[in-house]
C-alpha atoms as a PDB file:
ATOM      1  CA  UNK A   1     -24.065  69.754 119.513  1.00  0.00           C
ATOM      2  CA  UNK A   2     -22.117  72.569 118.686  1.00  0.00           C
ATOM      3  CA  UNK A   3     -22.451  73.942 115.084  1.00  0.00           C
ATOM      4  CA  UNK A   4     -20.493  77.069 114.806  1.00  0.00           C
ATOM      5  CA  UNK A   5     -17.191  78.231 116.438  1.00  0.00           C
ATOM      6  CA  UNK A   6     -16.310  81.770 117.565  1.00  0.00           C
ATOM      7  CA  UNK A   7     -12.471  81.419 118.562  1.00  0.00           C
ATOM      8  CA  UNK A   8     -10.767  84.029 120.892  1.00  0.00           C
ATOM      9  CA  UNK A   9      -7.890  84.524 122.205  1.00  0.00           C
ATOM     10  CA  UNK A  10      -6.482  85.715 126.105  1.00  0.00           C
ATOM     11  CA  UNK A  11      -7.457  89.110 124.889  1.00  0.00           C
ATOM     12  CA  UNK A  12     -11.254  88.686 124.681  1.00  0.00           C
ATOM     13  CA  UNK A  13     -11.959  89.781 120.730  1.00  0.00           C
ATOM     14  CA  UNK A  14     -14.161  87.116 118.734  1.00  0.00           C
ATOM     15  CA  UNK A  15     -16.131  86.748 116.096  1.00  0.00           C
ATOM     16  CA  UNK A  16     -17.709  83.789 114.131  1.00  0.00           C
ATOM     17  CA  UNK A  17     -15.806  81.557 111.498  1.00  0.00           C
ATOM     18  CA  UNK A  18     -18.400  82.078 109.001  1.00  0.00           C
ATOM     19  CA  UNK A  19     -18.357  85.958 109.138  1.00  0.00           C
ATOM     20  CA  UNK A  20     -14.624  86.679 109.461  1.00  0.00           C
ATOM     21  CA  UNK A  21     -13.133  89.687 109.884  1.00  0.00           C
ATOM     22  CA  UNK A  22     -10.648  90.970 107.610  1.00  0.00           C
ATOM     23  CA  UNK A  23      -7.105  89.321 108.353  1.00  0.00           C
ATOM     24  CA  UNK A  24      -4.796  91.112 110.328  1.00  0.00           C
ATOM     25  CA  UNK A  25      -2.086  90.636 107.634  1.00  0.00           C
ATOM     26  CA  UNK A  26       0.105  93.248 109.383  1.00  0.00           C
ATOM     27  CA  UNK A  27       0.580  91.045 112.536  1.00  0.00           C
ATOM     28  CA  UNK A  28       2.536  88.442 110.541  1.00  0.00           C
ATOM     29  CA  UNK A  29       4.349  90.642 107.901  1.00  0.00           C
ATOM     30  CA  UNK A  30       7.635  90.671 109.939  1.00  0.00           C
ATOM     31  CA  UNK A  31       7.255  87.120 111.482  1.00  0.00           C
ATOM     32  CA  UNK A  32       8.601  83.825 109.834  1.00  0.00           C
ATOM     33  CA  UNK A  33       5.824  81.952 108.691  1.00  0.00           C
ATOM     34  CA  UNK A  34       5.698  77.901 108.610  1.00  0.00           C
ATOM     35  CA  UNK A  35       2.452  75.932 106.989  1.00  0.00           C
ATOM     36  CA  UNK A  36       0.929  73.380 106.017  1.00  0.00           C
ATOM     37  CA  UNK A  37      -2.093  74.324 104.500  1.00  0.00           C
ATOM     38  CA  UNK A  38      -4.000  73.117 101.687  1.00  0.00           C
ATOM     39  CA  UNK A  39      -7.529  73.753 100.505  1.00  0.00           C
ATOM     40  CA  UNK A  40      -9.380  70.393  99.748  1.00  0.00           C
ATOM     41  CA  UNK A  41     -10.249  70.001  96.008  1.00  0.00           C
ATOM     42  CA  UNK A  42     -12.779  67.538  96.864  1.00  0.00           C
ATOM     43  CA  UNK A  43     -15.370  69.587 100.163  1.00  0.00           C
ATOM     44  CA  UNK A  44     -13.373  73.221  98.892  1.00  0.00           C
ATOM     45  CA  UNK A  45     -12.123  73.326 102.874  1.00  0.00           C
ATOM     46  CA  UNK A  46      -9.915  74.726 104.144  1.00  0.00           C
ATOM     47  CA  UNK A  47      -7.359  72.802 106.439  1.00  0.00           C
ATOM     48  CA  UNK A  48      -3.522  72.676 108.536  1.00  0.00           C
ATOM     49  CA  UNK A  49      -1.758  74.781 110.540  1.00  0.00           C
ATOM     50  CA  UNK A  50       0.121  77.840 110.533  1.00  0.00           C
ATOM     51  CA  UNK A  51       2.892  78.999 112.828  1.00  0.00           C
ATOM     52  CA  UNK A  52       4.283  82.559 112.583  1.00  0.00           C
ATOM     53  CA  UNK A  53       6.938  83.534 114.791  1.00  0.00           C
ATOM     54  CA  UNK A  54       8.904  86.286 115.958  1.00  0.00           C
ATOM     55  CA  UNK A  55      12.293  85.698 118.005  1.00  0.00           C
ATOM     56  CA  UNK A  56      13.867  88.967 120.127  1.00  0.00           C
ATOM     57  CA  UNK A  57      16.983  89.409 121.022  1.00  0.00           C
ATOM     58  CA  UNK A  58      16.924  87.612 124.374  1.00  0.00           C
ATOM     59  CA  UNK A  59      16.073  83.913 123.477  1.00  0.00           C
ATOM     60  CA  UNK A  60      12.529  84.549 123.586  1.00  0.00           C
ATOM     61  CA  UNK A  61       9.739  84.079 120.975  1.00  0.00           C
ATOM     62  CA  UNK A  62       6.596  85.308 120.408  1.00  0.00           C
ATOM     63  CA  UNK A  63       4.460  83.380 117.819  1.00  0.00           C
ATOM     64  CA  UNK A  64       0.794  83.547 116.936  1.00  0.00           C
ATOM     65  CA  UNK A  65      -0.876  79.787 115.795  1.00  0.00           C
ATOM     66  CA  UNK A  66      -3.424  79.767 113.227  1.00  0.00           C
ATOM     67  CA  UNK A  67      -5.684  76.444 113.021  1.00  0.00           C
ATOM     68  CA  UNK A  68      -7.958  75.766 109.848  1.00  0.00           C
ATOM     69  CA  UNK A  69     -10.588  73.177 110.519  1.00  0.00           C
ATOM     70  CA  UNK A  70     -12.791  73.454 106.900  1.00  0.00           C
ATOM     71  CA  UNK A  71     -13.103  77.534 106.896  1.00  0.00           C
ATOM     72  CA  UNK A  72     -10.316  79.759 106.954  1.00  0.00           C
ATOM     73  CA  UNK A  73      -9.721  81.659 110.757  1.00  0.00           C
ATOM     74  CA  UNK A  74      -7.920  84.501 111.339  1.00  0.00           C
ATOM     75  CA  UNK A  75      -8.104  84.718 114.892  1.00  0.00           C
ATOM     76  CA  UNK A  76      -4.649  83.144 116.232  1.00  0.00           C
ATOM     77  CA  UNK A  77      -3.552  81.364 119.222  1.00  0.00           C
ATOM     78  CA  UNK A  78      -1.081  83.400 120.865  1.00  0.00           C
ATOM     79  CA  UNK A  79       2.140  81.867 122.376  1.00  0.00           C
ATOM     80  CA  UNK A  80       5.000  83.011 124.085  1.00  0.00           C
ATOM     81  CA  UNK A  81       8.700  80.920 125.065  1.00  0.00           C
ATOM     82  CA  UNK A  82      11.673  80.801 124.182  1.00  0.00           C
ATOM     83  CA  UNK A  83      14.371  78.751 122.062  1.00  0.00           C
ATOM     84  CA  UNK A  84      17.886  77.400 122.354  1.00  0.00           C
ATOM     85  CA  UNK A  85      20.162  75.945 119.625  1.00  0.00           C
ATOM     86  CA  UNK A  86      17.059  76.474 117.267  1.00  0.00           C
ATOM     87  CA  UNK A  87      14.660  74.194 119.588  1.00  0.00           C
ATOM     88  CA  UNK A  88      12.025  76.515 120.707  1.00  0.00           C
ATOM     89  CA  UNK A  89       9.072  75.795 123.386  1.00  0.00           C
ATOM     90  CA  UNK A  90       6.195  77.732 123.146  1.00  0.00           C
ATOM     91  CA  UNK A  91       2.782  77.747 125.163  1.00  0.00           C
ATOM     92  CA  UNK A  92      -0.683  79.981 125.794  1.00  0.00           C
ATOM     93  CA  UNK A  93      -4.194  79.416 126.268  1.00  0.00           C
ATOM     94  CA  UNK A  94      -6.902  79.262 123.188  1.00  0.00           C
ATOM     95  CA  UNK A  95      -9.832  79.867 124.401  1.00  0.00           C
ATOM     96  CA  UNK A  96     -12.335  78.922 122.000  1.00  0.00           C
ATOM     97  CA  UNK A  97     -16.169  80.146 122.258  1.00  0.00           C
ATOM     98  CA  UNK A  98     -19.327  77.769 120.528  1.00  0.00           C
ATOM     99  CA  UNK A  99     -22.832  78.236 119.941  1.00  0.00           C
ATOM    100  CA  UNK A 100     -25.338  75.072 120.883  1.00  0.00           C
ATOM    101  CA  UNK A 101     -27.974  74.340 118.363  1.00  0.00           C
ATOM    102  CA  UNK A 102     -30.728  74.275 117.952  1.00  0.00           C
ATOM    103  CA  UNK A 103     -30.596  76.208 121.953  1.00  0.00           C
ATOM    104  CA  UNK A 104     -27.687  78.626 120.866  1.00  0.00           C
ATOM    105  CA  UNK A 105     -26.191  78.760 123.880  1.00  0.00           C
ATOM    106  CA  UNK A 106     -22.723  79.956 124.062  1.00  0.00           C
ATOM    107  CA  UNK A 107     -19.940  77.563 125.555  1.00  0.00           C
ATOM    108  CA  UNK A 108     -16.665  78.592 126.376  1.00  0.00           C
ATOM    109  CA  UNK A 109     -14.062  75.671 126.064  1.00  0.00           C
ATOM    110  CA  UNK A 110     -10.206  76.573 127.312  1.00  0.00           C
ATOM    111  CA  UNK A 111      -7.343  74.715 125.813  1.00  0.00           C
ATOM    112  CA  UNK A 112      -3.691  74.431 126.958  1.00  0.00           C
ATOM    113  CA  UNK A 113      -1.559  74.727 123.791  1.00  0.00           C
ATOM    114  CA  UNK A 114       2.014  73.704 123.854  1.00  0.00           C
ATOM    115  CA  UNK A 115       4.315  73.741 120.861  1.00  0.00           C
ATOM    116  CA  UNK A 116       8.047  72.015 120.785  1.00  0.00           C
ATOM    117  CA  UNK A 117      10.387  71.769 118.128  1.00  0.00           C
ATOM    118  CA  UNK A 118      12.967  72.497 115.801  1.00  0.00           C
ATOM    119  CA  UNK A 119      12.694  75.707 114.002  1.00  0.00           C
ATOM    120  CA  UNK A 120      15.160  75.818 110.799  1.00  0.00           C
ATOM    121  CA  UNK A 121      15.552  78.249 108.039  1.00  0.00           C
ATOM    122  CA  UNK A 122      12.965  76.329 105.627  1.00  0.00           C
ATOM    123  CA  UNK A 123      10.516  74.303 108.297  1.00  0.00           C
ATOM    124  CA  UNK A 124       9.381  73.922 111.692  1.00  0.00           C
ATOM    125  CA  UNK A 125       9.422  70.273 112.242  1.00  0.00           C
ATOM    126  CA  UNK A 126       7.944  69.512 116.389  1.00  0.00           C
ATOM    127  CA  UNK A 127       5.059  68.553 118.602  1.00  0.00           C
ATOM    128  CA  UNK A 128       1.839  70.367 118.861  1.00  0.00           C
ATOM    129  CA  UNK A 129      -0.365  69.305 121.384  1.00  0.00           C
ATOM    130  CA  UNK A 130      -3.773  71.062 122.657  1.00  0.00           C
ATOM    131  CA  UNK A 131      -5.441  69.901 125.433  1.00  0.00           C
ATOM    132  CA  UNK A 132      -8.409  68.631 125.422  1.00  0.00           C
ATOM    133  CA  UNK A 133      -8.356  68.231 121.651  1.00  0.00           C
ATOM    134  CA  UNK A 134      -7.691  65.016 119.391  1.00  0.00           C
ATOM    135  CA  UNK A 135      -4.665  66.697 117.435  1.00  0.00           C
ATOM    136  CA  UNK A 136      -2.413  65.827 114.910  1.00  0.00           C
ATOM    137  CA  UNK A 137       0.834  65.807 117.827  1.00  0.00           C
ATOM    138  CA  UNK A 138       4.144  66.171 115.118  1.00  0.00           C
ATOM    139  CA  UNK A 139       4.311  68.708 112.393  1.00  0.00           C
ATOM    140  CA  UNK A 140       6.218  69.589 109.829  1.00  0.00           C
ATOM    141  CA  UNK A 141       5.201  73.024 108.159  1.00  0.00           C
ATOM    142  CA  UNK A 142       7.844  74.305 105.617  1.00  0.00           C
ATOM    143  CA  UNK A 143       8.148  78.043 105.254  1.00  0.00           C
ATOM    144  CA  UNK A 144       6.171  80.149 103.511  1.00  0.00           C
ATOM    145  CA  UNK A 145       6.018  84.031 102.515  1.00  0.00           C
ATOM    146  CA  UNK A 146       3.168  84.769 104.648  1.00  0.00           C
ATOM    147  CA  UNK A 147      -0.391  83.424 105.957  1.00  0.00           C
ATOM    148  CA  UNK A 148      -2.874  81.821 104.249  1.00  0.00           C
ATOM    149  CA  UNK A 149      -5.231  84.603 104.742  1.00  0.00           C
ATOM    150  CA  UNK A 150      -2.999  86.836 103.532  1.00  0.00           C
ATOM    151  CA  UNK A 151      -1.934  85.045 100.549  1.00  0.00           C
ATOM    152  CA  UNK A 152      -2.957  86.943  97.835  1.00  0.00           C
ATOM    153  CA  UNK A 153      -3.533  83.829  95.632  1.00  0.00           C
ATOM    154  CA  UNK A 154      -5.530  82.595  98.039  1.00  0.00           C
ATOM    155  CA  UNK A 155      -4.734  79.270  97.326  1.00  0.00           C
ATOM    156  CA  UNK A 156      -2.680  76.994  99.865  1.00  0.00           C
ATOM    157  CA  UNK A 157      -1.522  73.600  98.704  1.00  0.00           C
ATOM    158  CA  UNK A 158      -4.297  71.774  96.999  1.00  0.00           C
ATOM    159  CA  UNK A 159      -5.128  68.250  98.435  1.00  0.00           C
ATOM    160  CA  UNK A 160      -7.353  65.200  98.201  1.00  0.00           C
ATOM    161  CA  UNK A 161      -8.227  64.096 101.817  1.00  0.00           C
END
């Protein structure tokens, strides 16, 4: 049964959820950023998704996906595609690396992620769907100033689950 998570992405850099590195804050500074994150007042977790994105000139769109499942993770999903009349399709490969206790042996577990949707001025609102994975499929993040990480607050939206 796994127990902890070291996430990657296509590049190869990792390190565990519970001993973060420092976030990358310059990454997302120019992107849009979209999230729904919240920190639960009840277990103090941290949980949603973030979705920061950066369109080019020529319809396409580079976007990095950030997924909190109880600790906060700076290590994003990267995605690449393109959008027309504001409906953008995006898509990459999170590669995702866990330790088996009480063994700790490392498995490596690939995941096709696809993202669809509309992407507005003040939300994304769209489809997110990881292979593999039960996940929430629509989402509707509203935009925010900058990551969660990066917030300097550090407080997301505060919910009860």
């Amino acid at each position: 049964m796994p127990a902890a998570s070291l996430n990657t992405n296509e590049q190869g850099t990792s390190h565990p959820n519970t001993a973060m590195a420092e976030p990358d804050c310059g990454r997302t500074a120019k992107m849009r950023v979209y999230s729904d994150a919240y920190l639960s007042e009840e277990t103090g977790d941290v949980g949603g998704i973030e979705l920061a994105v950066a369109e080019k000139n020529d319809s396409t769109i580079d976007a990095l996906l950030f997924i909190y499942e109880g600790a906060p993770n700076d290590e994003a999903i990267p995605l690449s595609g393109g959008v027309a009349n504001k409906y953008v399709t995006l898509q990459g490969n999170w590669v995702e690396h866990l330790v088996e206790y009480p063994s700790k042996k490392e498995i490596v577990q690939r995941h096709f992620v696809r993202v669809e949707g509309k992407l507005g001025s003040a939300a994304f609102q769209g489809d997110l769907k990881i292979e593999g994975l039960a996940f929430p499929e629509k989402a509707r993040l509203k935009q925010v100033p900058q990551i969660w990480l990066c917030n300097k607050r550090g407080n997301p939206a505060t919910k009860t689950p």
